[in-house]
N, C-alpha and C. Protein backbone atom coordinates (compact mmCIF):
# COMPACT_ATOMS: atom_id res chain seq x y z
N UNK A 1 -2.71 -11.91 -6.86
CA UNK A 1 -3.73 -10.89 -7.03
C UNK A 1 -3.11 -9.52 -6.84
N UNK A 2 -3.74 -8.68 -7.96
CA UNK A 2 -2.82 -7.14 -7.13
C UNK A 2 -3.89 -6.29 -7.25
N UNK A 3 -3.75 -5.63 -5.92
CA UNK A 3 -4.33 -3.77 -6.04
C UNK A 3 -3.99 -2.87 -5.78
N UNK A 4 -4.66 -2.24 -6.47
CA UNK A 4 -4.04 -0.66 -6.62
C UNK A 4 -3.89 -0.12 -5.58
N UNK A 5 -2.31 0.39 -5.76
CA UNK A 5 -2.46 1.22 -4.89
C UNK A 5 -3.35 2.33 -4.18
N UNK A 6 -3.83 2.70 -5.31
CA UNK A 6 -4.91 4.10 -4.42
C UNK A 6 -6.06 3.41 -3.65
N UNK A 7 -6.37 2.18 -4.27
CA UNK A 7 -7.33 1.26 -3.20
C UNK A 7 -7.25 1.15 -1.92
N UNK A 8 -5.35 0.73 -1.61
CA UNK A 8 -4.97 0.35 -0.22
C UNK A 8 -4.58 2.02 0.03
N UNK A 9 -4.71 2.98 -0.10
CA UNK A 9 -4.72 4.03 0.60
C UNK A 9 -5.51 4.72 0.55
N UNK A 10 -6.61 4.92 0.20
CA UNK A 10 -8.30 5.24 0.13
C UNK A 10 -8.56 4.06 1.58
N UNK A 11 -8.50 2.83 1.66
CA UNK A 11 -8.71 2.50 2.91
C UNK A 11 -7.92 2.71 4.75
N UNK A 12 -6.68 3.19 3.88
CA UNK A 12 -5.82 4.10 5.39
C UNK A 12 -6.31 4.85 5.42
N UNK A 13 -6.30 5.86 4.80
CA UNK A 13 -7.21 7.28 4.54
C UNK A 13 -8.16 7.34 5.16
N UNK A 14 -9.44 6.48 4.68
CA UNK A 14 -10.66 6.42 5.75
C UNK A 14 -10.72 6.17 7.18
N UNK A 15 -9.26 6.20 7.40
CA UNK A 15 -9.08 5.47 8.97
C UNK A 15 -8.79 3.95 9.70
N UNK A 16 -8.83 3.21 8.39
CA UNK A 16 -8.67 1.83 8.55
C UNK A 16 -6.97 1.86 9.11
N UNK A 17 -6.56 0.69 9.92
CA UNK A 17 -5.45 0.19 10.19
C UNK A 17 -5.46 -0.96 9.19
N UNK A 18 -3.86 -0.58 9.43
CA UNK A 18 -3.04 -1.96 8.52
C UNK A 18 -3.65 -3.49 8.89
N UNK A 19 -3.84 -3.58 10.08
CA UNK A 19 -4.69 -4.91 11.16
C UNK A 19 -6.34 -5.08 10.31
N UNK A 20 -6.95 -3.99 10.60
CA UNK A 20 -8.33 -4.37 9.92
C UNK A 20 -8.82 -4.06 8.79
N UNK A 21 -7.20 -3.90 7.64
CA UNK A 21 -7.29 -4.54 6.19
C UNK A 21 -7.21 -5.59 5.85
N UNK A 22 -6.26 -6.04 6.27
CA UNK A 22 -5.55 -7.08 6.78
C UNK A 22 -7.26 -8.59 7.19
N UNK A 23 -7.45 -7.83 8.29
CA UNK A 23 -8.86 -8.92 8.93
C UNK A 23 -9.61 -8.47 7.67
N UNK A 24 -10.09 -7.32 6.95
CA UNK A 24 -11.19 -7.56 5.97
C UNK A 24 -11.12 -8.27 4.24
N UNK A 25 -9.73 -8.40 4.31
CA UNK A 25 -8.40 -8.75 3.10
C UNK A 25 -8.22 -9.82 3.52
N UNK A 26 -7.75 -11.16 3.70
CA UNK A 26 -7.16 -12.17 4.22
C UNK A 26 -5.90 -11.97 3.00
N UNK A 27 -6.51 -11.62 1.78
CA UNK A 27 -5.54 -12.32 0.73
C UNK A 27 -4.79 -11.19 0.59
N UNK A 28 -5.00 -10.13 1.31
CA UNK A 28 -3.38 -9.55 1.60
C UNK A 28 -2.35 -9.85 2.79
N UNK A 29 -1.00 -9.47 2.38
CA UNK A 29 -0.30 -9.89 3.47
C UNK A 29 0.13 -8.50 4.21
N UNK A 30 0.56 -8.11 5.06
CA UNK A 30 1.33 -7.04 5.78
C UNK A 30 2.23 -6.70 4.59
N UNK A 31 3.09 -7.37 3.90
CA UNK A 31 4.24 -6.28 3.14
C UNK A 31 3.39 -5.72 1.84
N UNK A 32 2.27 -6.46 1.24
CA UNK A 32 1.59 -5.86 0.81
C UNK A 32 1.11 -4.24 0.91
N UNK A 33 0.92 -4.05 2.05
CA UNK A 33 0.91 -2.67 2.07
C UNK A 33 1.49 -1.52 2.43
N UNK A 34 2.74 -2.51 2.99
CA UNK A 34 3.78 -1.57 3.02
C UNK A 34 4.56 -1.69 1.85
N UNK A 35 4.35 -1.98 0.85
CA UNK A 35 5.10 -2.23 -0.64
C UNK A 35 4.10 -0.62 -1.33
N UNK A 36 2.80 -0.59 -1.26
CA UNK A 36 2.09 0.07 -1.14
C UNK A 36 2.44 1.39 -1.08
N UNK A 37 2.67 1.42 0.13
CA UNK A 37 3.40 2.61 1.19
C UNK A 37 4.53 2.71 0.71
N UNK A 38 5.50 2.69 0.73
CA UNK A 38 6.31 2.74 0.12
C UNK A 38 6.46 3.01 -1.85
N UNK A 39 5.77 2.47 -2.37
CA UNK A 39 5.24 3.06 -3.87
C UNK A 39 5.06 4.32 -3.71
N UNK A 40 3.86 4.58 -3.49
CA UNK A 40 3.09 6.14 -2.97
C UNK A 40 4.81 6.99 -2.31
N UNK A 41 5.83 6.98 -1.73
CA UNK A 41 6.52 7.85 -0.80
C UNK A 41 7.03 8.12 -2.46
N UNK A 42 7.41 7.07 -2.73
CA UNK A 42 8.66 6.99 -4.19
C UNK A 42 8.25 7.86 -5.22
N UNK A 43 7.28 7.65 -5.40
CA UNK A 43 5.87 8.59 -6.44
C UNK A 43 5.69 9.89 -6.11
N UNK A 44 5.74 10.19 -4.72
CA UNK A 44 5.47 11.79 -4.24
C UNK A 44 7.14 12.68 -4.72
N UNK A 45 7.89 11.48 -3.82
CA UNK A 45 9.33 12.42 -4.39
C UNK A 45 9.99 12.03 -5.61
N UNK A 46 9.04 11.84 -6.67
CA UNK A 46 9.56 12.02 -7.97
C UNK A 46 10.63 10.77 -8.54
N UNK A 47 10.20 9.52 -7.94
CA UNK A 47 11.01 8.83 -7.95
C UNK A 47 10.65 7.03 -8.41
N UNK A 48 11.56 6.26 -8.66
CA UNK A 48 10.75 5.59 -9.06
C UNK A 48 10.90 4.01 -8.45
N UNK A 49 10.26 3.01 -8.62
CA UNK A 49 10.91 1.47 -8.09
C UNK A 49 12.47 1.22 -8.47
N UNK A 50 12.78 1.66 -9.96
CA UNK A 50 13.72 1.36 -10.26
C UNK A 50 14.92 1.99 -9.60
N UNK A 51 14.29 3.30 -9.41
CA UNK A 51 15.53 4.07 -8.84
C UNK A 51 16.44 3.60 -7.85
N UNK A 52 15.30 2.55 -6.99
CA UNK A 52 16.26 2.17 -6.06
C UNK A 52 16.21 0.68 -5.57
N UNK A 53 16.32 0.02 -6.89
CA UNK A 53 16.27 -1.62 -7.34
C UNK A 53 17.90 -1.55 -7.18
């Protein structure tokens, strides 16, 4: 299953922790959103997955 990123950071954003996405998500895992997190850093500085595959 995948979501968007701006999904899983619209819910940090609102204040949610990684823990009670996580408890309201089952069917995400933890690297899930740090894959997430990490997208979004790569994206701000102009950069891309590949760049650093």
């Amino acid at each position: 299953m995948r979501w968007p990123v701006e999904i899983i950071l619209d819910m940090m954003g609102s204040g949610m922790s990684i823990t009670e996405i996580l408890e309201d998500h089952p069917e995400l895992e933890k690297e899930d959103i740090l894959a997430c997190l990490n997208f979004a850093k790569l994206f701000l500085a102009g950069r891309s997955i590949k760049d650093v595959a």
